[in-house]
Protein backbone atom coordinates (compact mmCIF):
# COMPACT_ATOMS: atom_id res chain seq x y z
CA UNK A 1 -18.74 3.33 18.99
CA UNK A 2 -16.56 3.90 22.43
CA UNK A 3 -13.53 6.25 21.75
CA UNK A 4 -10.14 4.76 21.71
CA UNK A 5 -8.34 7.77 23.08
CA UNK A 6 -10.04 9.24 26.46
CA UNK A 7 -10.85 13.22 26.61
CA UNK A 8 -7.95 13.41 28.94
CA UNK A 9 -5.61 11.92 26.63
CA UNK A 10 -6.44 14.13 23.94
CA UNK A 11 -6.37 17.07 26.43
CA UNK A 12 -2.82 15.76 26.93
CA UNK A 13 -2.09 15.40 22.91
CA UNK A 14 -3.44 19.00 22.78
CA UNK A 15 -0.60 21.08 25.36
CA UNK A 16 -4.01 21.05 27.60
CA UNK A 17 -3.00 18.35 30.07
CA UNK A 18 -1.78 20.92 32.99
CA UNK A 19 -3.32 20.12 36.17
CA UNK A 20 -4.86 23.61 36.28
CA UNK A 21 -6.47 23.15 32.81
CA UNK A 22 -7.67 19.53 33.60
CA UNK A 23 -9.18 21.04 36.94
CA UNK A 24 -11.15 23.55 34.96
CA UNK A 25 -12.26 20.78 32.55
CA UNK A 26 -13.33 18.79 35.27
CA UNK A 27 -15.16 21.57 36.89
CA UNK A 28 -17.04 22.38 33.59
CA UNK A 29 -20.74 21.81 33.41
CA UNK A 30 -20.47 20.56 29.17
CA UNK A 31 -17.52 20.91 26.90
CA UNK A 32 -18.91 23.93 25.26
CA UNK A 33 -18.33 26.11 28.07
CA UNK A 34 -14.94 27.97 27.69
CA UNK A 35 -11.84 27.06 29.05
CA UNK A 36 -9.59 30.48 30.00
CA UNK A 37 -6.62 29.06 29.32
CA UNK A 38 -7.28 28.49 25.57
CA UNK A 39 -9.74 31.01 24.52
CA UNK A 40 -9.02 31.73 20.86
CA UNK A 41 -9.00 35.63 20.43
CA UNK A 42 -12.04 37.11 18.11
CA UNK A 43 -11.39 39.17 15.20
CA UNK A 44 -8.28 37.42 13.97
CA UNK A 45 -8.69 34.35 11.74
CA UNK A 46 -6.84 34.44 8.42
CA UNK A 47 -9.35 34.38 5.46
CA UNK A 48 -8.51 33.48 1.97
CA UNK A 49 -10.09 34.79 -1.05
CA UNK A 50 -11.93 32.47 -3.97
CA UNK A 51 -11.02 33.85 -7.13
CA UNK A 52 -14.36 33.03 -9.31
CA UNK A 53 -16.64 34.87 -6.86
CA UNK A 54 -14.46 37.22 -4.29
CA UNK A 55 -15.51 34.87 -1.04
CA UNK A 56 -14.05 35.55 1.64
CA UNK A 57 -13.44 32.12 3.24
CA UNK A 58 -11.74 31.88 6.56
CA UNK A 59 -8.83 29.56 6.77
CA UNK A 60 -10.46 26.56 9.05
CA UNK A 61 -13.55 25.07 7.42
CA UNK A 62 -16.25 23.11 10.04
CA UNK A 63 -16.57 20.04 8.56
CA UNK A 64 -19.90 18.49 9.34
CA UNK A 65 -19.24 14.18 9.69
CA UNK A 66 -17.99 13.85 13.25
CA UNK A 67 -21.21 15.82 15.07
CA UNK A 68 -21.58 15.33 18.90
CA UNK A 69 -23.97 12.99 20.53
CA UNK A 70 -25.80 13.43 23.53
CA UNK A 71 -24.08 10.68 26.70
CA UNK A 72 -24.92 6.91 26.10
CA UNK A 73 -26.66 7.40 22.83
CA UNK A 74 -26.65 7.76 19.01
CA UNK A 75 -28.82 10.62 19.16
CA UNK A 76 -27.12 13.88 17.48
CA UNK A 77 -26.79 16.61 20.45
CA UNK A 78 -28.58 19.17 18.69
CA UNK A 79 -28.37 21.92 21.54
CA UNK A 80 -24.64 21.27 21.39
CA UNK A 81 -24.38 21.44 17.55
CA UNK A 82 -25.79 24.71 17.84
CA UNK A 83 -23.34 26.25 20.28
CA UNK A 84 -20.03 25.15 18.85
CA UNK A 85 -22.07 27.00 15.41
CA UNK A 86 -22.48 29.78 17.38
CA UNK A 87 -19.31 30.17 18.92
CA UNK A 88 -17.61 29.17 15.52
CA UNK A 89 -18.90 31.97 14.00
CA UNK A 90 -18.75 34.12 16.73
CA UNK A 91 -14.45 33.84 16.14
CA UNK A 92 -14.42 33.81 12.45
CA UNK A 93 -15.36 30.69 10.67
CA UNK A 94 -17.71 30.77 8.09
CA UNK A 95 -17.59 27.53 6.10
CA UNK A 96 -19.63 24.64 6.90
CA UNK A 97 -19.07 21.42 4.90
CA UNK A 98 -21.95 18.70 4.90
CA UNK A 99 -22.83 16.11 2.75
CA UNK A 100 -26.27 13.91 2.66
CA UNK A 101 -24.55 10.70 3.65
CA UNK A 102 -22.67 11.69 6.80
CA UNK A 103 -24.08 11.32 10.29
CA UNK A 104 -26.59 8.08 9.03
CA UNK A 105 -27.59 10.79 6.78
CA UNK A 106 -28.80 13.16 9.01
CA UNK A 107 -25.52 15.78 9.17
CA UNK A 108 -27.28 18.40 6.64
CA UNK A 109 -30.22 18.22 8.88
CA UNK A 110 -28.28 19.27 11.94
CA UNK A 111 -26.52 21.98 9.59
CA UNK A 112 -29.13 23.41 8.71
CA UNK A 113 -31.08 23.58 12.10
CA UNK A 114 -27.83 24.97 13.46
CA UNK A 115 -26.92 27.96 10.24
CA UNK A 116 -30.74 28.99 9.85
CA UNK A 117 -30.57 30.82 13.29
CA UNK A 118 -28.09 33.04 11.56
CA UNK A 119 -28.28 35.67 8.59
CA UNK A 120 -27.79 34.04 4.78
CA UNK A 121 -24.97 36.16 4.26
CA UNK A 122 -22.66 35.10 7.53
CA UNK A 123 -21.61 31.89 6.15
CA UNK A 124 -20.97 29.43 3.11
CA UNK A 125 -22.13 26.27 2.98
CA UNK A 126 -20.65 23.08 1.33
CA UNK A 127 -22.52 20.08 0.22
CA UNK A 128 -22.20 17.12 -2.13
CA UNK A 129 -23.42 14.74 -4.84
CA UNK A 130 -23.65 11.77 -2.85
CA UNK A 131 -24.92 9.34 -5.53
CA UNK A 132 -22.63 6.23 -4.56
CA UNK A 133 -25.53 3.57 -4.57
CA UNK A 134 -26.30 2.56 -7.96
CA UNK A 135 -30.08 3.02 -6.98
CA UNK A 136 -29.31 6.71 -6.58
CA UNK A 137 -27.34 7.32 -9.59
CA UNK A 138 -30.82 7.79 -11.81
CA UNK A 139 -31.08 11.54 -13.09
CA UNK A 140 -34.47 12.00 -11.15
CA UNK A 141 -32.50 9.97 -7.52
CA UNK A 142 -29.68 11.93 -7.98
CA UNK A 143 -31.68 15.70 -9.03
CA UNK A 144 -34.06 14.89 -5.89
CA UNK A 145 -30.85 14.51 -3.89
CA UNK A 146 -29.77 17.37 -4.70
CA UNK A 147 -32.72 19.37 -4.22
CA UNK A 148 -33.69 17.80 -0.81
CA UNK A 149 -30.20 19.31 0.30
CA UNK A 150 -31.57 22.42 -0.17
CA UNK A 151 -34.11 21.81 1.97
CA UNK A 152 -32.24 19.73 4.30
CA UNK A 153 -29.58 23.38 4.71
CA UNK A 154 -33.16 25.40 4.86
CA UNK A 155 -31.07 27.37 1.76
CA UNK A 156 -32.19 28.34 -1.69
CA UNK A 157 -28.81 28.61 -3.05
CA UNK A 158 -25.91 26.69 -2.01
CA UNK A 159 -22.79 28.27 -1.94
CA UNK A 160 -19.94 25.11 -2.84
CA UNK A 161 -21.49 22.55 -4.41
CA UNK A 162 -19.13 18.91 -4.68
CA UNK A 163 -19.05 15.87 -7.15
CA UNK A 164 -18.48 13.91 -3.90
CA UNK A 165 -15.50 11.52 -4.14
CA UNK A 166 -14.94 11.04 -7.59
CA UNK A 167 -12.28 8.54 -8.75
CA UNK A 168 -13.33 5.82 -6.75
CA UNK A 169 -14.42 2.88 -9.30
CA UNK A 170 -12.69 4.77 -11.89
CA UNK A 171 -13.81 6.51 -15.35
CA UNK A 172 -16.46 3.94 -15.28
CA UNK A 173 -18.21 5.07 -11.75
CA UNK A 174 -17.70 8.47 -12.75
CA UNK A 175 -19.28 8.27 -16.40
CA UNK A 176 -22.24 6.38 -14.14
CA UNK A 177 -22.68 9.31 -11.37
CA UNK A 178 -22.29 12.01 -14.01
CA UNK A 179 -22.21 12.01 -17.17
CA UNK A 180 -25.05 8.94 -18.72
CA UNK A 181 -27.12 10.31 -16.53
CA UNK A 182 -26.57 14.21 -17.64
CA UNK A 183 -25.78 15.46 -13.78
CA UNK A 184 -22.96 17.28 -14.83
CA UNK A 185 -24.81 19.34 -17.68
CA UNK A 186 -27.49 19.69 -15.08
CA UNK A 187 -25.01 20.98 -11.97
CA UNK A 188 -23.15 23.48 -14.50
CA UNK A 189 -26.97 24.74 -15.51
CA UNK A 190 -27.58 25.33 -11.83
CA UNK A 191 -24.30 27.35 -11.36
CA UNK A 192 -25.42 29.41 -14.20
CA UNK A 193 -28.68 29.82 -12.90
CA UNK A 194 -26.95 31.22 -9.72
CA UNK A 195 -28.62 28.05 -7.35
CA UNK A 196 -24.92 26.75 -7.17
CA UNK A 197 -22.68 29.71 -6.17
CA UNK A 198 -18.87 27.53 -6.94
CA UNK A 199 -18.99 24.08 -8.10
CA UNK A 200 -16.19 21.70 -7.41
CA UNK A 201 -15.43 18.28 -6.77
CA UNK A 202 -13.73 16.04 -3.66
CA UNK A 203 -11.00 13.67 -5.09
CA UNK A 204 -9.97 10.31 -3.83
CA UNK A 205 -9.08 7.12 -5.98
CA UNK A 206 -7.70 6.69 -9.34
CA UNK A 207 -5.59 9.77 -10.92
CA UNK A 208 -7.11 9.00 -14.36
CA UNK A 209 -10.23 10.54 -13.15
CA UNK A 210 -8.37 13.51 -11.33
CA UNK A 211 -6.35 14.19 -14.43
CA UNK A 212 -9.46 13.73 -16.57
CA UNK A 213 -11.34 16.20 -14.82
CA UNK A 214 -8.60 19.34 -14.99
CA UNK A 215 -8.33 18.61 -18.32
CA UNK A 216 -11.96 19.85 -18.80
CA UNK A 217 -10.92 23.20 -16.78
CA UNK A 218 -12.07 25.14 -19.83
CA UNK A 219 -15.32 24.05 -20.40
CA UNK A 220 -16.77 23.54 -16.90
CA UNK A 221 -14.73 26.01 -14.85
CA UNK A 222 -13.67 24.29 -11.49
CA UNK A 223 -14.10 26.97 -8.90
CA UNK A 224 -12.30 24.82 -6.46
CA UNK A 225 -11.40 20.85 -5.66
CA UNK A 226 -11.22 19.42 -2.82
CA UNK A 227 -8.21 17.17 -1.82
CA UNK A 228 -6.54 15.49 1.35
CA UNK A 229 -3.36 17.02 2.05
CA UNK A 230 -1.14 16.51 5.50
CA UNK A 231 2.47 16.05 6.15
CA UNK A 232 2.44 12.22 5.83
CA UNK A 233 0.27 12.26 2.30
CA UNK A 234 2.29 15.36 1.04
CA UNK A 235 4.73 12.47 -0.68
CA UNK A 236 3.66 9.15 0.94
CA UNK A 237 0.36 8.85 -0.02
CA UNK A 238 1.27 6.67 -3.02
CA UNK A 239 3.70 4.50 -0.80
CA UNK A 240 1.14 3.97 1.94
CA UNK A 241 -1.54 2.56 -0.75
CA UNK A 242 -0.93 2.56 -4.91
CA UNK A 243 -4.19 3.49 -5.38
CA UNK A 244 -3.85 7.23 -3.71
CA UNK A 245 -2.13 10.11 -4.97
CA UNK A 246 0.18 11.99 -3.49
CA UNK A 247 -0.72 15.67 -1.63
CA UNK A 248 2.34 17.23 -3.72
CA UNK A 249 0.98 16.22 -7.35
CA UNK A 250 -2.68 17.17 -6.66
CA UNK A 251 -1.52 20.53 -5.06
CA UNK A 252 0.56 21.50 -7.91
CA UNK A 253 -1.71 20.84 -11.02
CA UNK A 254 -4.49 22.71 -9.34
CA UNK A 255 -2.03 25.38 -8.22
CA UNK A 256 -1.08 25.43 -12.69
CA UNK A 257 -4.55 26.26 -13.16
CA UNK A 258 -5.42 28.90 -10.71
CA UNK A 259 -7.59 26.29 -9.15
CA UNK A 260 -8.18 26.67 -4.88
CA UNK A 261 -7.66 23.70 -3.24
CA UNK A 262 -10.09 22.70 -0.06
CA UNK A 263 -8.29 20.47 2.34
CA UNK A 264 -9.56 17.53 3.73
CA UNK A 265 -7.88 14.94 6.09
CA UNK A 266 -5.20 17.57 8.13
CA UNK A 267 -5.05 15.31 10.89
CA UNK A 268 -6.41 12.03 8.79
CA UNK A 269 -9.13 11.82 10.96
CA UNK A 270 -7.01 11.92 14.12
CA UNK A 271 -4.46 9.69 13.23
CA UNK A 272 -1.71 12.44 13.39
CA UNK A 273 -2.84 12.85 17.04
CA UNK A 274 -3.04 9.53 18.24
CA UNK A 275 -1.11 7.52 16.12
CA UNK A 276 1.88 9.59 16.99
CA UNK A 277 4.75 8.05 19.09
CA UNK A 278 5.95 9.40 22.08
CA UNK A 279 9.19 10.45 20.77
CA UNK A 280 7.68 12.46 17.77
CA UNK A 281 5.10 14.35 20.13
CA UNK A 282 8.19 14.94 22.70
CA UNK A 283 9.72 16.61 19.67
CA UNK A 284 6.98 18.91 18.71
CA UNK A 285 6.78 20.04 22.08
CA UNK A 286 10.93 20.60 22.71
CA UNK A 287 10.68 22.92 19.81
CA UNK A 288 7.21 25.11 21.32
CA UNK A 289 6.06 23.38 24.47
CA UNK A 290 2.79 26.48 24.04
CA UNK A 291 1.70 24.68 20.49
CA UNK A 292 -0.63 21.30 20.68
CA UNK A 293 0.52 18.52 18.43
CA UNK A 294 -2.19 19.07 16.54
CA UNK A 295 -1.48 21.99 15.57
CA UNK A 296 1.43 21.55 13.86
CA UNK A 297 -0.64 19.29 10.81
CA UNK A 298 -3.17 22.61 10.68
CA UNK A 299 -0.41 25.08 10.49
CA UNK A 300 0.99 22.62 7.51
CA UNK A 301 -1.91 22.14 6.02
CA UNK A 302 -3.03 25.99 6.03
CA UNK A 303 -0.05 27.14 5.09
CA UNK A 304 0.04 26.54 1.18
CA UNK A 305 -0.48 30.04 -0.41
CA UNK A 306 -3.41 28.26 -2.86
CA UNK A 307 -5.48 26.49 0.24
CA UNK A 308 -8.87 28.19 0.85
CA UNK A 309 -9.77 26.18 3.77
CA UNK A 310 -8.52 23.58 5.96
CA UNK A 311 -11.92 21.25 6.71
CA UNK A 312 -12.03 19.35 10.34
CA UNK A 313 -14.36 17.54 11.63
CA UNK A 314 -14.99 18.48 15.57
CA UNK A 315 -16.59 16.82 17.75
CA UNK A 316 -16.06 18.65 21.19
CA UNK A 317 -15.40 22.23 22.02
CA UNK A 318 -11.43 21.25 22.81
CA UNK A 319 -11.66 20.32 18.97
CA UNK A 320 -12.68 23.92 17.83
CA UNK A 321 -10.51 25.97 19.92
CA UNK A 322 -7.77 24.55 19.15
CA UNK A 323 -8.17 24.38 15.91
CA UNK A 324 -8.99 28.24 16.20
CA UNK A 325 -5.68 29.14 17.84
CA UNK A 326 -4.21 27.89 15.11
CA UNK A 327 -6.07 30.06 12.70
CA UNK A 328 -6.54 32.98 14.52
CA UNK A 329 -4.26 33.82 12.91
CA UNK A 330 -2.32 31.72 11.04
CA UNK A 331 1.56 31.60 11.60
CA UNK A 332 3.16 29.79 8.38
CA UNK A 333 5.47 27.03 8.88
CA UNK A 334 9.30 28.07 8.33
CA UNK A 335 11.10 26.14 5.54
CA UNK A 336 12.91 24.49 8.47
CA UNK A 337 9.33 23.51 10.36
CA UNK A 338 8.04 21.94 6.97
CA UNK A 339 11.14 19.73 6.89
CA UNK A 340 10.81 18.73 10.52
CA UNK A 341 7.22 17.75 9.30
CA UNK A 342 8.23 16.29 5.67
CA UNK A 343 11.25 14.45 6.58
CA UNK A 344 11.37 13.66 10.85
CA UNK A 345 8.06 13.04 11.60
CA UNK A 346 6.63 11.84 8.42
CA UNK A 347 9.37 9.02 7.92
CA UNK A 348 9.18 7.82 11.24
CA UNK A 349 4.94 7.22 11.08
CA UNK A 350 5.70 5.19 7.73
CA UNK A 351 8.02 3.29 9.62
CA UNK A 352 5.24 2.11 11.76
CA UNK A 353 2.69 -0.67 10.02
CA UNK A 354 -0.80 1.39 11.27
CA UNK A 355 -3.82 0.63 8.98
CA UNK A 356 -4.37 4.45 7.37
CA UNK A 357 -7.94 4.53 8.82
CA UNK A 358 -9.57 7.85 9.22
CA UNK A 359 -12.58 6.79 11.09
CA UNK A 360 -14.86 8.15 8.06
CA UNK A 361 -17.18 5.28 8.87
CA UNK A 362 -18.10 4.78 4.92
CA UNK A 363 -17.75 0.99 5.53
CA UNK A 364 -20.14 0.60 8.45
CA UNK A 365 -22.55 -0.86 8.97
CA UNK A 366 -21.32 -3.88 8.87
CA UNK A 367 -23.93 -6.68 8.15
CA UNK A 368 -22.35 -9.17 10.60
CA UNK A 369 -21.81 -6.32 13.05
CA UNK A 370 -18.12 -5.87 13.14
CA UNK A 371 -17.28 -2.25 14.38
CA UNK A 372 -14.47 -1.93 11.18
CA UNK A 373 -13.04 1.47 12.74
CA UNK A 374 -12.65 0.89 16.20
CA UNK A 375 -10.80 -2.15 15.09
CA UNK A 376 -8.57 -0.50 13.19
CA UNK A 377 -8.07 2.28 15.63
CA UNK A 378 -7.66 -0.05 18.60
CA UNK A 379 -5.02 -2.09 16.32
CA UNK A 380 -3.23 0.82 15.59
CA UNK A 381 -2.84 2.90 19.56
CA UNK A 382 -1.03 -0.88 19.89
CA UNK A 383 0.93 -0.51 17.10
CA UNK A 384 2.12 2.75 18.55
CA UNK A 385 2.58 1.20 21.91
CA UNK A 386 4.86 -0.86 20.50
CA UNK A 387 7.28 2.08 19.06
CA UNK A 388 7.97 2.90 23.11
CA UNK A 389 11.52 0.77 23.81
CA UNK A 390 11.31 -0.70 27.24
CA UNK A 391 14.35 -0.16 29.61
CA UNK A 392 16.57 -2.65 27.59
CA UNK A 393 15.82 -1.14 24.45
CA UNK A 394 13.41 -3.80 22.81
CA UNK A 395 9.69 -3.12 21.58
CA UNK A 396 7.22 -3.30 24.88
CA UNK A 397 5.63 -6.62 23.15
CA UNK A 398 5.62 -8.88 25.99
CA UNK A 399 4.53 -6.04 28.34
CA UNK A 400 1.53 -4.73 25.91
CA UNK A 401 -0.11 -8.06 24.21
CA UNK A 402 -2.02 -8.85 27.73
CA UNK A 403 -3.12 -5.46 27.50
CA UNK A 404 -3.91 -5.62 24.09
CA UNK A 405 -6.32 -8.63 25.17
CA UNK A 406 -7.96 -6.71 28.18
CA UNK A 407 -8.30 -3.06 26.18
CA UNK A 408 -10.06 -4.72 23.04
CA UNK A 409 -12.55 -6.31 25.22
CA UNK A 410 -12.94 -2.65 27.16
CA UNK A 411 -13.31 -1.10 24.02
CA UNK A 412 -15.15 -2.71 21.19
CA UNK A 413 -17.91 -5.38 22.31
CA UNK A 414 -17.39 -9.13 22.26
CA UNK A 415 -19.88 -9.58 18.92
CA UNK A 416 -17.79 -7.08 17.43
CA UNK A 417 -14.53 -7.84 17.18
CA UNK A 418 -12.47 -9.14 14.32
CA UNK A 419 -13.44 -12.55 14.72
CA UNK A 420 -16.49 -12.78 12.80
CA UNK A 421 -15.57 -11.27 9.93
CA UNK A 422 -16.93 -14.25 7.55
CA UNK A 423 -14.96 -12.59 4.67
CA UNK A 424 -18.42 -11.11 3.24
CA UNK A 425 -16.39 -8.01 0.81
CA UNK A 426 -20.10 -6.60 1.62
CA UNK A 427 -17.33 -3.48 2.69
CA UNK A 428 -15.48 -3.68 -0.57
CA UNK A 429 -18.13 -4.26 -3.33
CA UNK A 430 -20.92 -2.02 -1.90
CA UNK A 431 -18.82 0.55 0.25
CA UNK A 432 -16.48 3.23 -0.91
CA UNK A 433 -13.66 3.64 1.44
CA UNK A 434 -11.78 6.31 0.59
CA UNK A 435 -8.31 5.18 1.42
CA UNK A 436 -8.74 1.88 -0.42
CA UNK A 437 -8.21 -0.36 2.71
CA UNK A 438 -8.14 -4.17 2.03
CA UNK A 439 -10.70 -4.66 4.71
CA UNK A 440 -11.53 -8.06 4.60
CA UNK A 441 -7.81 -9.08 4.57
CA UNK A 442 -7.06 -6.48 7.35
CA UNK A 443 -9.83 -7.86 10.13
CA UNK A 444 -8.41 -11.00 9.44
CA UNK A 445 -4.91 -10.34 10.24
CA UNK A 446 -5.78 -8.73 13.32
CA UNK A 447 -8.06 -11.26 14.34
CA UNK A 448 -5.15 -13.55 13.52
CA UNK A 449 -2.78 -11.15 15.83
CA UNK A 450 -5.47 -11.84 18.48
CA UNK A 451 -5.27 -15.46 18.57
CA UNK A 452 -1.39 -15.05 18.55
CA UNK A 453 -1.76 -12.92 21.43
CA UNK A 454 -4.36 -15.54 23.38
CA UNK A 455 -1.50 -17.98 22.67
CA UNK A 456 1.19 -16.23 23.95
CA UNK A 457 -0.20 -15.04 26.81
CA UNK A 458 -1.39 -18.78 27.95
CA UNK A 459 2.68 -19.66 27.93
């Protein structure tokens, strides 16, 4: 899938878009060589502790989903996942979150290839239950699953160990996954048996099954959950879709029980980068023109006393360092800063009608072809577009729906656009998006704004 947002856009999003720094970029043999002007200092991320076995977890988690690719290909860069490993742990960071379905299934393959050239006892590694197909769901699918991750990691113990996205389908799904089939008795045996170091689960859906879940505290001991929490899902998560929950209620009952809470989603999987209008990111930088604007989400995210790691998923070297600035160490948001973040910013994104995409990818493939994210993510850099005034004071409409026209074309191929979405729901009844998008009924009403555009621009 192309990018929507250019590496010198997101150099620009970052405080990196000096022409100094972009000359050094340019002059750079790979993006894993480092850049001078943003080295992250060694020796100074901010660790957190879990409380069931004394880890000592630094603050920004590597999560494993978005992996580099070598130029013009699908093929995972394997050389490169290696040296952003290296140099990850080389400044701190020591947890690396995987999962058997990410990367067309091959993400705990690279992980593994990448964390066996280093000593068992420099890092933690995260991986999941990933038994969403009903085919996997068996005892013996979802026990072989589980024990091919092990060899998958080149591990014999693995240190967090996820339910993976329960609450999606309900109690139902999650008495299939779990409990008819005995995987929960069987995951708790493995944590006794020391094979499972914490066990946990990732939470996106219906609150029944969160709720459910804590309640049983006491007899299966949650050593952590992870949940997405960022400055626009804090308290808008439930506005933005019914079915999610907001950050603030899931924080606070695990926070009751002396539960950590793993964060995923800090920048919801970019969207507080690029989805940002102008005016907000002018903002950020009046108040510290050295800070990138994504740093702001990773300071909010991070700072929360009960956090024990911040996941992202990061695809080039630009990704990490930054990411390690902002960790290395961590300065906490002021009360003042979180209601910049909570009120300003916040409100004015929910203003604007984006399609909360994060660019997981759990919908593709699509068996007609449609590329589902990059529509979405093309749909919603115009959406943003249209927040910019134009010297009179209206939306840039007129001025952006040509461009709209030439950029989808640029980005996404012909066979894949909106268009030929036949209304399948092969996306709703066999996928598991975890934001609950109406996908069918989104394409189409982009593909509708298309043919509006055609129209207009024909007048």
């Amino acid at each position: 899938m192309k990018q929507d947002i250019s590496r010198r856009t997101f150099l620009k999003y970052l405080g990196l878009g000096s022409a100094a720094t972009l000359a050094a970029c340019a002059g750079r043999k790979n993006d894993s060589e480092p850049d001078s002007l943003t080295e992250p200092p060694v020796g100074q991320m901010t660790y957190r502790t879990t409380p069931s076995t004394g880890d000592r977890v630094s603050l920004l988690g590597y999560g494993m989903m978005r992996l580099p690719t070598l130029p013009d290909s699908n093929e995972f860069d394997q050389e490169m996942i290696n040296r952003q490993v290296d140099y990850a742990l080389e400044h701190g960071l020591n947890y690396f979150d995987t999962s058997p379905v990410y990367c067309r299934g091959l993400s705990e393959r690279c992980t593994g290839i990448a964390l066996s050239r280093h000593k068992r006892e420099d890092y933690f590694v995260a991986t999941k239950l990933s038994n969403f197909g009903q085919e996997m769901q068996t005892r013996e699918a979802s026990i072989q699953m589980y024990h091919n991750s092990m060899k998958e990691l080149q591990v014999d113990y693995i240190d967090y160990y996820l339910l993976h996205s329960i609450g999606g389908g309900g109690m139902e799904a999650f008495n299939q996954r779990y409990l008819r089939n005995g995987m929960l008795d069987f995951l708790l045996e493995e944590r006794a048996a020391g094979r499972i170091r914490n066990l946990g689960f990732s939470y996106h859906g219906d609150i029944e099954v969160f709720d459910t879940l804590l309640s049983w505290h006491d007899r299966c001991r949650w050593d952590f959950v992870q949940i997405q929490l960022n400055y626009l899902d804090w308290t808008y998560a439930n506005e933005i879709n019914q079915r999610n929950t907001d950050a603030s209620y899931l924080y606070d009952e695990l926070t009751k029980r002396g539960i950590p809470a793993v964060i995923m989603e800090p920048l919801l999987g970019g969207r507080l980068v690029k989805d940002l209008p102008e005016y907000a990111i002018d903002q950020m930088k009046r108040r510290d023109p050295s800070k990138s604007v994504a740093s702001w989400a990773f300071r909010y995210a991070g700072t929360p006393e009960n956090v024990l790691t911040v996941l992202s998923g990061m695809t080039y070297m630009e990704h990490l360092k930054d990411n390690l600035l902002s960790y290395c160490p961590l300065m906490p948001l002021t009360e003042e800063e979180q209601r910049f973040l909570d009120t300003d910013i916040a409100r004015q994104m929910m203003e604007m009608p984006t399609i909360p995409c994060n660019n997981c990818q759990y919908c593709m493939p699509c068996p007609y072809g449609i590329d589902i994210p990059a529509n979405f993510l093309h749909y919603n850099k115009w959406v943003v577009e249209q927040s910019l005034p134009d010297d009179k004071g209206d939306p840039q409409y007129r001025k952006n729906r040509r461009n709209y026209l030439i950029s989808l074309d640029r980005t996404i191929e012909r066979n894949r656009q909106p268009d030929h979405c036949i209304m399948c729901n092969h996306c709703i009844e066999v996928k598991n998006c975890p934001q609950k998008i109406r996908i069918p009924q989104e394409i189409k009403r982009i593909a509708d704004l298309v043919e509006e555009l055609k129209v207009k621009s024909e007048e």
